[in-house]
Protein backbone atom coordinates (compact mmCIF):
# COMPACT_ATOMS: atom_id res chain seq x y z
CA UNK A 1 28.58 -3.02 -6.91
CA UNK A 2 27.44 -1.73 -3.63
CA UNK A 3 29.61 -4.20 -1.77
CA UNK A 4 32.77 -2.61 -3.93
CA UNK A 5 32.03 1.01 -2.63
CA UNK A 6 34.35 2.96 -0.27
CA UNK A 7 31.98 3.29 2.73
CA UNK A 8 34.00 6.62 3.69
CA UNK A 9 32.97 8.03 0.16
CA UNK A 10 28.93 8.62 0.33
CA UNK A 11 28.22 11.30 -1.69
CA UNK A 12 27.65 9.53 -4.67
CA UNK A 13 25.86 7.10 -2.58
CA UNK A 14 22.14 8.78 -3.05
CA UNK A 15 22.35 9.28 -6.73
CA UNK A 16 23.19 5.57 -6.90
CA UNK A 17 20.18 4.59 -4.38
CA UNK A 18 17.73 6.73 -6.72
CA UNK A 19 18.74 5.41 -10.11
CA UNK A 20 18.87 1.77 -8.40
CA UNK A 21 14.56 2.89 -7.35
CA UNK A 22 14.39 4.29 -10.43
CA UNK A 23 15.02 0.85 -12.00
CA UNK A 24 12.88 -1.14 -9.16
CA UNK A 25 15.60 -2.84 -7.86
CA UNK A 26 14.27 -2.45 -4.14
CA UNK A 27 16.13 -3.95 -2.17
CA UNK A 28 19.94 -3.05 -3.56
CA UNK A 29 18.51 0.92 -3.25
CA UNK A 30 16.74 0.51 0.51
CA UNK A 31 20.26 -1.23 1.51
CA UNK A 32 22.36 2.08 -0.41
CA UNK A 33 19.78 4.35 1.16
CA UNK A 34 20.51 2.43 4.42
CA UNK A 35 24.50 3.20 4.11
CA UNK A 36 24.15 6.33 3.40
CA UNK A 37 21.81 7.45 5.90
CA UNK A 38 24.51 5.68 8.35
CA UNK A 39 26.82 7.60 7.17
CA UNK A 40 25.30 11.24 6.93
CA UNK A 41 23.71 12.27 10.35
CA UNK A 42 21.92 14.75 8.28
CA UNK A 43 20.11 12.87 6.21
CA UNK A 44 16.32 14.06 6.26
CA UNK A 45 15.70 14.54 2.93
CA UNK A 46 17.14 10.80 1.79
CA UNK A 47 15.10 8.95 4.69
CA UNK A 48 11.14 9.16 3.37
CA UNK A 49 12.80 7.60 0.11
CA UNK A 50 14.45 4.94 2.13
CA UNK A 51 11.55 4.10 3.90
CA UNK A 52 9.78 3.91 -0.24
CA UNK A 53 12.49 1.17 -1.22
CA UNK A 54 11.75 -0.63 2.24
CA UNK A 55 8.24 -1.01 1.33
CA UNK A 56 8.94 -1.51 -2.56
CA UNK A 57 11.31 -4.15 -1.79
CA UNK A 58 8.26 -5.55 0.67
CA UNK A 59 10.31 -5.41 3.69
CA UNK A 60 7.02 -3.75 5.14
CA UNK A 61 7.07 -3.76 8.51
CA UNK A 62 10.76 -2.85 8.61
CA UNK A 63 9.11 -0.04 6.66
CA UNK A 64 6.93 0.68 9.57
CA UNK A 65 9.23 0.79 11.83
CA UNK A 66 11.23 3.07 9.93
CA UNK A 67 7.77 5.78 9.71
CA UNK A 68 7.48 5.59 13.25
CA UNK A 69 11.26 6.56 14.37
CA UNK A 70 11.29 9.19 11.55
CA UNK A 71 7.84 11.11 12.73
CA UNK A 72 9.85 11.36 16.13
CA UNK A 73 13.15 11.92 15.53
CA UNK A 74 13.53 13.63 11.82
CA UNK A 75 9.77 15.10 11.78
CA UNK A 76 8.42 15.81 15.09
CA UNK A 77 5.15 17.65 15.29
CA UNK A 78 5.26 20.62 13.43
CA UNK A 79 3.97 23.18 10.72
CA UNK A 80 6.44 22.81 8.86
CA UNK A 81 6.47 19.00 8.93
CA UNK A 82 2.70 18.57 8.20
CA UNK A 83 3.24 17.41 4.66
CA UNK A 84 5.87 14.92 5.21
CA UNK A 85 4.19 13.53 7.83
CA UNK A 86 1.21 13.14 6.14
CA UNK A 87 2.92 11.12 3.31
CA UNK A 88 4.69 9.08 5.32
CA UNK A 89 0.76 7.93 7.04
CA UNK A 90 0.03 6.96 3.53
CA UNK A 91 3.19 5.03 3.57
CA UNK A 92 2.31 3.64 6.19
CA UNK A 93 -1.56 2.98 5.47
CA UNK A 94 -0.24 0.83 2.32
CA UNK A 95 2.12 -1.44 3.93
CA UNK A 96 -0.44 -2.03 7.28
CA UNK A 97 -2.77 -2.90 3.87
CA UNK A 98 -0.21 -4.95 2.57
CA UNK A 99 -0.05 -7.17 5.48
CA UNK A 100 -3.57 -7.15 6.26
CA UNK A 101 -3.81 -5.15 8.77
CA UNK A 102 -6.77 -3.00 7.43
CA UNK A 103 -8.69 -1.89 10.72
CA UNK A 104 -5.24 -0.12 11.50
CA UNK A 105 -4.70 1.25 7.90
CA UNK A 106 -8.17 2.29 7.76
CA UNK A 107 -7.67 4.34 11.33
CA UNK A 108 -4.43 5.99 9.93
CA UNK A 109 -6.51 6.79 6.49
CA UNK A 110 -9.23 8.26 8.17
CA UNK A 111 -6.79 10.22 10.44
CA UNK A 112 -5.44 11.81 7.68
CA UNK A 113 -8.76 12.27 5.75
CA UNK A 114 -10.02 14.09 9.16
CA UNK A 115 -6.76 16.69 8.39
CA UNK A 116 -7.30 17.26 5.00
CA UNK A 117 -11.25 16.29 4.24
CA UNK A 118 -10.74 17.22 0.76
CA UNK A 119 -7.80 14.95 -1.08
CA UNK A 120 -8.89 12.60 -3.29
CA UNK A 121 -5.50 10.48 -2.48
CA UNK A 122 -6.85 9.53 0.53
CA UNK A 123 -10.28 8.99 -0.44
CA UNK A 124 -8.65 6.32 -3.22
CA UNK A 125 -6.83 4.79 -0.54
CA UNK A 126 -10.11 4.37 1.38
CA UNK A 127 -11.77 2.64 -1.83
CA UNK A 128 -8.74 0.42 -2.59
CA UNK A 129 -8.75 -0.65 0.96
CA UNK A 130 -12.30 -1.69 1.13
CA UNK A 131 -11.93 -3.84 -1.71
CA UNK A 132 -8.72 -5.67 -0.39
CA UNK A 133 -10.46 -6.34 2.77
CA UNK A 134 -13.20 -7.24 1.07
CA UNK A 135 -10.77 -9.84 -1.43
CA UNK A 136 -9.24 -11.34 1.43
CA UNK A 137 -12.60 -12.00 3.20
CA UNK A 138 -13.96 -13.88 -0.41
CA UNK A 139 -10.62 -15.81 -1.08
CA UNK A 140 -11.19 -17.64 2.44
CA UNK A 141 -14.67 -18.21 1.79
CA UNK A 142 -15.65 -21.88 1.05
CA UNK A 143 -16.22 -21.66 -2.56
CA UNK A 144 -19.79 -22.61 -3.04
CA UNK A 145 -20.63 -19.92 -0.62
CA UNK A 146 -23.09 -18.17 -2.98
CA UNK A 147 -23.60 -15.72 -0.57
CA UNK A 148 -20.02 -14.56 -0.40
CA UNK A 149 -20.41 -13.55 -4.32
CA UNK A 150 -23.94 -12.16 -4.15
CA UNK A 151 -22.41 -9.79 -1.64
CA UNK A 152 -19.47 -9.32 -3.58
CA UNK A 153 -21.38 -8.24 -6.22
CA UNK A 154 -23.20 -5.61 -4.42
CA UNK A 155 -19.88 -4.43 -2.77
CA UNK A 156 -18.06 -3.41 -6.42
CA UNK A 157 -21.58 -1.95 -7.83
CA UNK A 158 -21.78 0.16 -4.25
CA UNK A 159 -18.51 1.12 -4.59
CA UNK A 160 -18.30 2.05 -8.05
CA UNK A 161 -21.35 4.01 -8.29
CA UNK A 162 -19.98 5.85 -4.82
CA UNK A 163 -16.77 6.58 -5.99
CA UNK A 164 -16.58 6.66 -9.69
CA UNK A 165 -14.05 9.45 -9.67
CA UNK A 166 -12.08 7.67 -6.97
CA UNK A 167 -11.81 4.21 -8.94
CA UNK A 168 -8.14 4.30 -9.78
CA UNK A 169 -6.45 1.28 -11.40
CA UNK A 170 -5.15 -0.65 -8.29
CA UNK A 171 -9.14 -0.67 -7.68
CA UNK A 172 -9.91 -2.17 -10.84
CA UNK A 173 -6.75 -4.74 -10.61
CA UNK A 174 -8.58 -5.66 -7.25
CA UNK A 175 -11.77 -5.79 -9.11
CA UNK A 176 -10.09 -7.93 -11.52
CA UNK A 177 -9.10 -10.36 -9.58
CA UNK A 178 -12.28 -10.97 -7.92
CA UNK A 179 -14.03 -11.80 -11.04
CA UNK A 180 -11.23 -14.31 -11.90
CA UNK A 181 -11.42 -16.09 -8.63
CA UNK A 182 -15.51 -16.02 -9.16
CA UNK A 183 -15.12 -17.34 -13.01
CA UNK A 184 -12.31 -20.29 -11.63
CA UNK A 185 -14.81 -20.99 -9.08
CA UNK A 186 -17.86 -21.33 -11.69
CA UNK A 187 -15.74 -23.79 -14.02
CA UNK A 188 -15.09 -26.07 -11.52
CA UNK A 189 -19.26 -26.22 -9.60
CA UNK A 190 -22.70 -27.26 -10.43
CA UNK A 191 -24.05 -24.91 -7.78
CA UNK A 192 -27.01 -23.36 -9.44
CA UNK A 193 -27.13 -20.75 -6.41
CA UNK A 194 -23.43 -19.76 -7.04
CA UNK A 195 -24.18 -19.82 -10.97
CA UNK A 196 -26.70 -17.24 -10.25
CA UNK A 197 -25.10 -15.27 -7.77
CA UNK A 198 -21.90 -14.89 -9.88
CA UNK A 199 -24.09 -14.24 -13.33
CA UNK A 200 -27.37 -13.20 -12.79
């Protein structure tokens, strides 16, 4: 479909780009976003959603890449560009999470939570990243490590208890999947320590 479009023609070219997000096809609406911010010099108001479909369609640090041209060339230092620039940090905060990278997405977060000390967005963020630092640290663990679960453990119940407001559902997914990697682990040993760590 894309392929079939007059590239001299672009104004339909956003509309398409936001239905094609819309439906979660990614990567089709990053690459129509793509044409027509080739296309349109002007195209500030299409670019934050192009850099959304980059990091939907995983192409993360093309995504990053993206955040850091924009905050020069489309929104410089300014007033008036606070707010953008602020939600293209938490753009950028998820995809430095998403590949791992969580000393520099916990700088940018607490950046932004220095700015504006009182939104619970970024606070989330904070909680969420924790716990996928904290996932990726368990999942290379050896698994009879009972340590690595007795800490666990006392992470999540820290946590929770800390930020009950702030638990949103990508922190229970994450919370989720720890307990499945910790019941996997007990059906397969005869550790007694990791029996208790995990259980008791």
């Amino acid at each position: 479909l894309i392929g079939s479009l007059d590239p001299n023609q672009t104004a339909h070219l956003e509309g398409l780009a936001d239905h094609l997000f819309k439906s979660k096809a990614y990567t089709a609406a990053s690459t129509t976003y793509a044409l027509y911010c080739e296309k349109n010099p002007d195209h500030k108001n299409v670019k934050p959603k192009a850099i959304l479909a980059l990091a939907g369609a995983k192409n993360y640090q093309m995504a990053l890449d993206e955040i850091s041209k924009a905050k020069v060339t489309l929104f410089p230092p300014d007033p008036k560009n606070v707010a953008i620039r602020a939600h293209l940090d938490m753009v950028k905060a998820s995809c430095l999470i998403e590949l791992k990278q969580y000393n520099f997405a916990r700088e940018a977060l607490l950046e932004l939570l220095t700015a504006q000390p009182s939104n619970d967005k970024i606070k989330e963020k904070l909680v969420s990243l924790a716990i996928e630092e904290a996932l990726f640290a368990f999942e290379q663990a050896p698994r009879d490590d009972a340590g690595i679960f007795a800490k666990a453990k006392a992470m999540f119940a820290a946590q929770e208890s800390k930020h009950t407001l702030a638990w949103t559902n990508d922190c229970l997914i994450a919370d989720f999947r720890f307990w499945l990697l910790a019941a996997s682990t007990l059906r397969v040993s005869s550790n007694k320590k990791l029996y208790d760590a995990i259980l008791g």
